[in-house]
N, C-alpha and C. Protein backbone atom coordinates (compact mmCIF):
# COMPACT_ATOMS: atom_id res chain seq x y z
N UNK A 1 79.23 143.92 55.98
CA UNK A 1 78.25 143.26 56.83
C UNK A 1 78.20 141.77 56.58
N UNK A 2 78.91 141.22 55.73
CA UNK A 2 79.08 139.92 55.42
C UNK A 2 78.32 139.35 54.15
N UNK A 3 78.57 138.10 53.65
CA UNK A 3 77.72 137.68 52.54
C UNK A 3 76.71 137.94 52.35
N UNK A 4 76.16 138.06 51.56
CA UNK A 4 74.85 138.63 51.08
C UNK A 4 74.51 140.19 50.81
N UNK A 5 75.46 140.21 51.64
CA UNK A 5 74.91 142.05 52.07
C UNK A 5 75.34 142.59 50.10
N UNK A 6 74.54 143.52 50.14
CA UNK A 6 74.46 144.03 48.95
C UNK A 6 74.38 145.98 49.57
N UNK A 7 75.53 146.32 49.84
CA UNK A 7 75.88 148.13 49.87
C UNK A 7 75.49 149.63 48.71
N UNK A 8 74.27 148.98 48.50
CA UNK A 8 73.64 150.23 47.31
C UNK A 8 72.54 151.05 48.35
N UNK A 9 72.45 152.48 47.89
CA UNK A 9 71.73 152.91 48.35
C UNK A 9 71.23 153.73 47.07
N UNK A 10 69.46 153.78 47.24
CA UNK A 10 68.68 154.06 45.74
C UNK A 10 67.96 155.57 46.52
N UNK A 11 67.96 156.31 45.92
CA UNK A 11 66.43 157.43 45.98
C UNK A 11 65.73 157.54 46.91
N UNK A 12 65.24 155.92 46.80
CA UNK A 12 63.95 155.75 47.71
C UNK A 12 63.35 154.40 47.33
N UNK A 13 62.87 153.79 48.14
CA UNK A 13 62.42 152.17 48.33
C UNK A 13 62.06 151.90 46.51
N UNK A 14 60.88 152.78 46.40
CA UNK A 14 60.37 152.24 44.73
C UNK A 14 61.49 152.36 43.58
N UNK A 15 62.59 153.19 43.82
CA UNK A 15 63.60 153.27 42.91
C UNK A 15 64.70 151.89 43.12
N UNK A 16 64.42 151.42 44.62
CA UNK A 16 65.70 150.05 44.39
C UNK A 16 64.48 148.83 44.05
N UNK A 17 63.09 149.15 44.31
CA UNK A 17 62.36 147.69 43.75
C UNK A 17 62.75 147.78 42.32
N UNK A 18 62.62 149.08 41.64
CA UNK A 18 62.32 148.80 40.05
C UNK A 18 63.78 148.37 39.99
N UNK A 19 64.83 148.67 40.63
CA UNK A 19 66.14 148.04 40.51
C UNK A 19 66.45 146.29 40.09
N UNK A 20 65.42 145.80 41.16
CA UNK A 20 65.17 144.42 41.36
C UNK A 20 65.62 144.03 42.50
N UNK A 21 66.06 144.68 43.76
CA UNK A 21 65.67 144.45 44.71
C UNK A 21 65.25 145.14 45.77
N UNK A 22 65.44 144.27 47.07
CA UNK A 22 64.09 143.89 48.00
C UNK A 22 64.41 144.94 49.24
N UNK A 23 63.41 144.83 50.33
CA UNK A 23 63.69 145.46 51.44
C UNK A 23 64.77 144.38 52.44
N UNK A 24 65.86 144.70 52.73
CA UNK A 24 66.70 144.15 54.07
C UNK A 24 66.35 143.45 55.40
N UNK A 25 65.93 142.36 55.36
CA UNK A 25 65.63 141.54 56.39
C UNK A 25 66.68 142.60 58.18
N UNK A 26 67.59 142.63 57.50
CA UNK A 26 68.47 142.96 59.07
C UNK A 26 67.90 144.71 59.33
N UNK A 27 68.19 145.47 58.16
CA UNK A 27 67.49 147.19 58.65
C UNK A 27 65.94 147.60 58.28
N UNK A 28 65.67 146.66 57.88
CA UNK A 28 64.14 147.24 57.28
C UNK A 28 63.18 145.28 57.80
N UNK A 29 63.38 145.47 58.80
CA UNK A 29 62.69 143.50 59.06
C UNK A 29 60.97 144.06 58.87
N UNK A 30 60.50 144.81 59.30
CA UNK A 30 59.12 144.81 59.67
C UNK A 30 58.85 145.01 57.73
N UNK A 31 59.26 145.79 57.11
CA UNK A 31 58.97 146.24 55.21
C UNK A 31 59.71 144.67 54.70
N UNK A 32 60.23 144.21 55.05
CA UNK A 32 60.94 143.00 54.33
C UNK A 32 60.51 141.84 54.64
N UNK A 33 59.35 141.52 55.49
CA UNK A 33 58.59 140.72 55.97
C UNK A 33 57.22 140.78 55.19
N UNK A 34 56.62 142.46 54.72
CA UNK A 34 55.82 142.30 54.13
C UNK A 34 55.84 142.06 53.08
N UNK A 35 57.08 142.89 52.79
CA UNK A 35 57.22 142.36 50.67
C UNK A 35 57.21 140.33 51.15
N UNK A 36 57.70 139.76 51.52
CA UNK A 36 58.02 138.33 51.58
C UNK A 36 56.51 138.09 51.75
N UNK A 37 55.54 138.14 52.40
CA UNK A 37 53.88 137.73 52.49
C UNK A 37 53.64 138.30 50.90
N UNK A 38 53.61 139.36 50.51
CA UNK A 38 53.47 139.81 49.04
C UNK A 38 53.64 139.15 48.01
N UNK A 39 55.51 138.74 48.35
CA UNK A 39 55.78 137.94 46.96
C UNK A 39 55.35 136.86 46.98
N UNK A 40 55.19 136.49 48.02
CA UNK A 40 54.49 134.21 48.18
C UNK A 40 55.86 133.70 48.23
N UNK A 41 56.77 134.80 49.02
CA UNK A 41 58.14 133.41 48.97
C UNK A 41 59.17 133.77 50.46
N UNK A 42 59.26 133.73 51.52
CA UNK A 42 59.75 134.07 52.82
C UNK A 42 61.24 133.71 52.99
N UNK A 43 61.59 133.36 51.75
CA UNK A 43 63.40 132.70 51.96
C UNK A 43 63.81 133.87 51.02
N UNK A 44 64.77 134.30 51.28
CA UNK A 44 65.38 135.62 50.77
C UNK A 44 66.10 135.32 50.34
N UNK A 45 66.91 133.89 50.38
CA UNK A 45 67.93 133.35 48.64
C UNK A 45 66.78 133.22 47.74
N UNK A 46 65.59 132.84 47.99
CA UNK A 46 64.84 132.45 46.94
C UNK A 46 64.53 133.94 45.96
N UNK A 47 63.89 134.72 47.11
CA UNK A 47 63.51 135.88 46.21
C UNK A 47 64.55 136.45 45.58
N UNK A 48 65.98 136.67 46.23
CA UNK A 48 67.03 136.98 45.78
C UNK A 48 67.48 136.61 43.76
N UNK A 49 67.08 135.26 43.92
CA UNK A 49 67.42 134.84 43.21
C UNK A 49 66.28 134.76 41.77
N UNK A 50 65.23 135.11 42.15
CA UNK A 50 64.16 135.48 41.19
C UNK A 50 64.75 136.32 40.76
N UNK A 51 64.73 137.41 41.61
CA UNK A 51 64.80 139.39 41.11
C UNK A 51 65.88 139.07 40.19
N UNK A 52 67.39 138.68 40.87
CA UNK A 52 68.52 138.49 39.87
C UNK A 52 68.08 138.19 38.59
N UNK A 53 67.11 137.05 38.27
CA UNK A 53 66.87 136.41 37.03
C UNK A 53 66.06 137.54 36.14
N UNK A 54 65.37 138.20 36.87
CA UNK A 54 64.19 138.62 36.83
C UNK A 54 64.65 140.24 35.85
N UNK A 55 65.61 141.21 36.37
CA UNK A 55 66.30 142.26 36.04
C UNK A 55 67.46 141.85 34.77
N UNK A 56 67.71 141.15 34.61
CA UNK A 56 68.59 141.01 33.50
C UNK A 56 67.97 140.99 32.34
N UNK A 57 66.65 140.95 32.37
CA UNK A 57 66.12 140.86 30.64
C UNK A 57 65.27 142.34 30.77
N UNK A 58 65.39 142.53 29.44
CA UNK A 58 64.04 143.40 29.44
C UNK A 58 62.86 143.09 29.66
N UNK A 59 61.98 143.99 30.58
CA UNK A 59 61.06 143.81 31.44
C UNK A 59 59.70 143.61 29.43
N UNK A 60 58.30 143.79 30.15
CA UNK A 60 57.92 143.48 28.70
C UNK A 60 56.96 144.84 28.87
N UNK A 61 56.19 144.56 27.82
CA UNK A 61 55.81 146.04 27.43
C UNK A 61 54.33 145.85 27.62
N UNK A 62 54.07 146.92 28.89
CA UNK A 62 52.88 146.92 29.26
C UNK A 62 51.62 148.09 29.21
N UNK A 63 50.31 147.90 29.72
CA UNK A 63 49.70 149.25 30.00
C UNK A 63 49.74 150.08 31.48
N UNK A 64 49.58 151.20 31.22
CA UNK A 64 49.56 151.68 32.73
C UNK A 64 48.47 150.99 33.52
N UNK A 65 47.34 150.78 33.16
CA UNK A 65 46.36 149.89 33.63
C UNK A 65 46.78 148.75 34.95
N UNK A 66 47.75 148.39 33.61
CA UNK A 66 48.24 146.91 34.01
C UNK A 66 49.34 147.07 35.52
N UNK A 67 49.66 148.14 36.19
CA UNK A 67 50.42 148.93 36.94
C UNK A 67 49.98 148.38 38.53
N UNK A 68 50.53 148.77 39.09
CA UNK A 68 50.19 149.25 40.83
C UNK A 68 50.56 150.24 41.42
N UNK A 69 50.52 150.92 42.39
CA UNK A 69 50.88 151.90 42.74
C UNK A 69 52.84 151.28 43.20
N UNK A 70 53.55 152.49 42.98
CA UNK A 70 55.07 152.15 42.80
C UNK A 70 55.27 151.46 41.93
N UNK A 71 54.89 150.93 40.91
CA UNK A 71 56.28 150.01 39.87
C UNK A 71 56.59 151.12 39.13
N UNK A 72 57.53 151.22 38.29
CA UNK A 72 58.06 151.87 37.43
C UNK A 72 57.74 151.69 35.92
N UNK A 73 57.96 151.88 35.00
CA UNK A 73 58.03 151.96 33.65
C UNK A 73 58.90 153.12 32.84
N UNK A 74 59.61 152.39 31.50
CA UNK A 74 59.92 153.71 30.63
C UNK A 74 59.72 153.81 29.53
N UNK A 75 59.42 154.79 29.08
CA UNK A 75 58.78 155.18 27.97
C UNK A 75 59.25 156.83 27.32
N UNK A 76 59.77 156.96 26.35
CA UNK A 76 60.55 157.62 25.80
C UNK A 76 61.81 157.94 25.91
N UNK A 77 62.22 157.16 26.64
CA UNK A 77 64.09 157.33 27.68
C UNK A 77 63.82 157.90 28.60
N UNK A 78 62.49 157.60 28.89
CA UNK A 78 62.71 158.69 30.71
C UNK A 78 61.75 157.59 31.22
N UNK A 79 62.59 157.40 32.85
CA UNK A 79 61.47 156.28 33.93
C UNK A 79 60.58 157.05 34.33
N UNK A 80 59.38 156.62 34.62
CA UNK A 80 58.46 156.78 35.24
C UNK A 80 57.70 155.94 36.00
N UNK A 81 57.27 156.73 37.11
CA UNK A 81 56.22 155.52 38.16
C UNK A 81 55.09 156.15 38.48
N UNK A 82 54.45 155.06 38.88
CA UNK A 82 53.10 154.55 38.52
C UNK A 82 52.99 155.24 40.18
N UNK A 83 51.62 156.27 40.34
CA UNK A 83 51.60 156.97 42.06
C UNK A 83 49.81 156.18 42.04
N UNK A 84 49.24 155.37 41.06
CA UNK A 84 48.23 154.78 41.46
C UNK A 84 46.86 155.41 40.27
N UNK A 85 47.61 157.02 40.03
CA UNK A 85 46.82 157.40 39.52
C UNK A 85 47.24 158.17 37.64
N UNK A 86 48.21 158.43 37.92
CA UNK A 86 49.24 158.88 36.66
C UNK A 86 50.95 158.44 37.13
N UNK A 87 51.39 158.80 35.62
CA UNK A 87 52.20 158.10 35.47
C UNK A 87 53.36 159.88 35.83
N UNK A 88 54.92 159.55 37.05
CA UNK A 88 55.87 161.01 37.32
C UNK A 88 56.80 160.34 37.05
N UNK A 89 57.03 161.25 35.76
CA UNK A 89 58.96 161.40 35.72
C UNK A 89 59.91 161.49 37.03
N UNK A 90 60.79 160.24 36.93
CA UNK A 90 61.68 159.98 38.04
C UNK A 90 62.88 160.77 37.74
N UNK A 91 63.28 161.62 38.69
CA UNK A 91 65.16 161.91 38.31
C UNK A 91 65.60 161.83 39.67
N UNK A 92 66.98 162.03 39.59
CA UNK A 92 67.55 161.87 41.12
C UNK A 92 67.03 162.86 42.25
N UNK A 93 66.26 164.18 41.53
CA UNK A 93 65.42 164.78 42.64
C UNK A 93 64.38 164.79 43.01
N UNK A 94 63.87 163.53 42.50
CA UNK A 94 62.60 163.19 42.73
C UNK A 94 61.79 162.67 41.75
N UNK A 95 60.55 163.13 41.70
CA UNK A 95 59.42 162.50 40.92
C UNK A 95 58.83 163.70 40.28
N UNK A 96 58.59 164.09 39.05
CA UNK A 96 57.54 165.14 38.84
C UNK A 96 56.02 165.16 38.57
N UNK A 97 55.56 166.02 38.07
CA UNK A 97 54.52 165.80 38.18
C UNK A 97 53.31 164.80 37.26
N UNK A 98 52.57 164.68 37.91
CA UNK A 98 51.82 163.72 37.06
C UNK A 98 52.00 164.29 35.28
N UNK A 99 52.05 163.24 34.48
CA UNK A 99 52.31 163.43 32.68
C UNK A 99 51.62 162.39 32.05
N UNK A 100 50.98 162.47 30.56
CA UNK A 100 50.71 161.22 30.13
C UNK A 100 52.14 160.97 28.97
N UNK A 101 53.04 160.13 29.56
CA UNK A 101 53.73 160.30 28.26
C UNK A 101 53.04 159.13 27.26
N UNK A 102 53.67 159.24 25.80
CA UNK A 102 53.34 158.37 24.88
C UNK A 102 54.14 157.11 25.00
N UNK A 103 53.11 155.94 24.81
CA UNK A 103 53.97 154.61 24.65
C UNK A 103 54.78 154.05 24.00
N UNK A 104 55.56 153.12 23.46
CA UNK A 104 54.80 151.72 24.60
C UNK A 104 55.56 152.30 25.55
N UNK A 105 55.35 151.37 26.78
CA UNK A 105 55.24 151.70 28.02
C UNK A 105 56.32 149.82 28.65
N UNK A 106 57.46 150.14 28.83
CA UNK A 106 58.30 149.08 29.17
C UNK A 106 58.79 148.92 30.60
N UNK A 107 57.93 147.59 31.39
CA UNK A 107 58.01 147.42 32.74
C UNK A 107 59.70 147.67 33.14
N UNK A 108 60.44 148.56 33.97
CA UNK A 108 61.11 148.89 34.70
C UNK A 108 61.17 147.33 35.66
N UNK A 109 60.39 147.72 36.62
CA UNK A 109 59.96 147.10 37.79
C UNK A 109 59.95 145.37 37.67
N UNK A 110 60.85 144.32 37.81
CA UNK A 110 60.20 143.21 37.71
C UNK A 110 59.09 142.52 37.99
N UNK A 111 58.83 141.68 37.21
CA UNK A 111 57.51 141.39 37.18
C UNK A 111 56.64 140.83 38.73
N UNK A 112 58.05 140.00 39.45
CA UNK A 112 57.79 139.37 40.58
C UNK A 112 57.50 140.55 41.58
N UNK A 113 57.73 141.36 41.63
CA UNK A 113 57.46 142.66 41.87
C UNK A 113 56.30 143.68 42.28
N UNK A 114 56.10 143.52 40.80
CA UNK A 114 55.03 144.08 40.26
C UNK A 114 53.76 143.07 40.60
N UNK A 115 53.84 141.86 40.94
CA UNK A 115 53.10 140.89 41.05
C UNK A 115 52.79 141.28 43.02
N UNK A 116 53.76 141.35 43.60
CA UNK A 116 53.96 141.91 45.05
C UNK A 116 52.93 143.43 45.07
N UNK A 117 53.26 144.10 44.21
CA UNK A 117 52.78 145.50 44.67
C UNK A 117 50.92 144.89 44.36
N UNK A 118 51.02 144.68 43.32
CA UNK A 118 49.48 143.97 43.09
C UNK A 118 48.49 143.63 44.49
N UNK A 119 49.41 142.45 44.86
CA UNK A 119 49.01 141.82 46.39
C UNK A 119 49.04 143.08 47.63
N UNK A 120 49.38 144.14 47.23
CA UNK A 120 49.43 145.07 48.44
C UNK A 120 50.64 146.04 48.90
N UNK A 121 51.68 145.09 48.73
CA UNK A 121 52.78 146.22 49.11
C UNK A 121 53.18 147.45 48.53
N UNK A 122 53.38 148.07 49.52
CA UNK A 122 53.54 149.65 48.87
C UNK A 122 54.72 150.13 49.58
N UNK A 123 55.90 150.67 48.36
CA UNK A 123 57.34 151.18 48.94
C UNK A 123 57.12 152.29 49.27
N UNK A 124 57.89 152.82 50.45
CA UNK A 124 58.81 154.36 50.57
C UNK A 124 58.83 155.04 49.78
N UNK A 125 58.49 155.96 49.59
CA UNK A 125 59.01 157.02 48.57
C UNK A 125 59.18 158.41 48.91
N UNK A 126 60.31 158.76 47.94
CA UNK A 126 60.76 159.89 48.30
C UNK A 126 59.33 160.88 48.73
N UNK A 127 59.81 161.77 49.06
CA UNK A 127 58.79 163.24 49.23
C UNK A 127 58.81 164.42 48.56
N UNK A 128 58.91 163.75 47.28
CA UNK A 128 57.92 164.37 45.81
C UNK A 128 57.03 163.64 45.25
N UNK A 129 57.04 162.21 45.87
CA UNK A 129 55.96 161.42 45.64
C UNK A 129 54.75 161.45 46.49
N UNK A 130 54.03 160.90 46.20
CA UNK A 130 52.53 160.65 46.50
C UNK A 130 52.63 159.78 47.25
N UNK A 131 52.35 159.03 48.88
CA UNK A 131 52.41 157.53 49.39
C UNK A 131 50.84 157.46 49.31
C-alpha cells in the first residue's frame, strides 16, 4: 500500500494499541480520527513516531487503578487487560475471565496511549471481551 503502511494484523484493536500502534487513517478513518482528538496530536508521523519511541523501553510499573478501560499490563508472564473493572488474561483466543493476579503490574500499553484511553478512547475488542 506504499510507505508508511505497516501490514500486521493483531487479535483485536486493544492488542495492536498495547503493541504501540494506532488505528489506520486510510481503513479505520472515523477510530483513527478519534484516537488523534485523544492523543492531542492529528499528524500521524508525529504519533507514529511517539509510539515507536514509546514501545521500545519497558513500559513502567503501575497500579490497576492507574488503568483505563483497554490498556494492557503484565504481570507474572502473562498480559492482561484492563475491561474497566478487573484485570483478563489475554491469549490468542481471547481474553479470560476476570482474575486478580499478583503484582507488580508492568504497563504493556504505552503510556501515550494509555494517556488517550484516559481522555476517552476505547478500542475494538475481540468478543471475549467486555466493550
Amino acid at each position: 500500500m506504499g510507505e508508511g503502511y505497516t501490514e500486521l494484523f493483531f487479535h483485536d484493536e486493544a492488542t495492536a494499541l498495547a503493541a504501540g500502534h494506532r488505528p489506520c487513517f486510510l481503513c479505520r478513518r472515523e477510530a483513527a480520527l478519534a484516537f488523534a482528538e485523544a492523543f492531542g496530536e492529528t499528524r500521524a508521523e508525529a504519533m507514529d513516531r511517539r509510539l515507536a519511541a514509546e514501545r521500545r523501553g519497558a513500559g513502567p510499573i503501575v497500579e490497576p487503578e492507574a488503568l483505563a478501560p483497554g490498556a494492557m499490563v503484565e504481570a507474572a508472564g502473562a498480559a492482561f487487560f484492563w475491561d474497566g473493572a478487573a484485570l483478563r488474561r489475554w491469549s490468542f483466543e481471547g481474553y479470560g475471565p476476570p482474575e486478580a493476579p499478583a503484582g507488580p503490574f508492568r504497563l504493556l500499553t504505552p503510556v501515550s496511549t494509555l494517556a488517550a484511553l484516559r481522555r476517552g478512547y476505547r478500542p475494538e475488542t475481540g468478543a471475549s471481551a467486555p466493550s
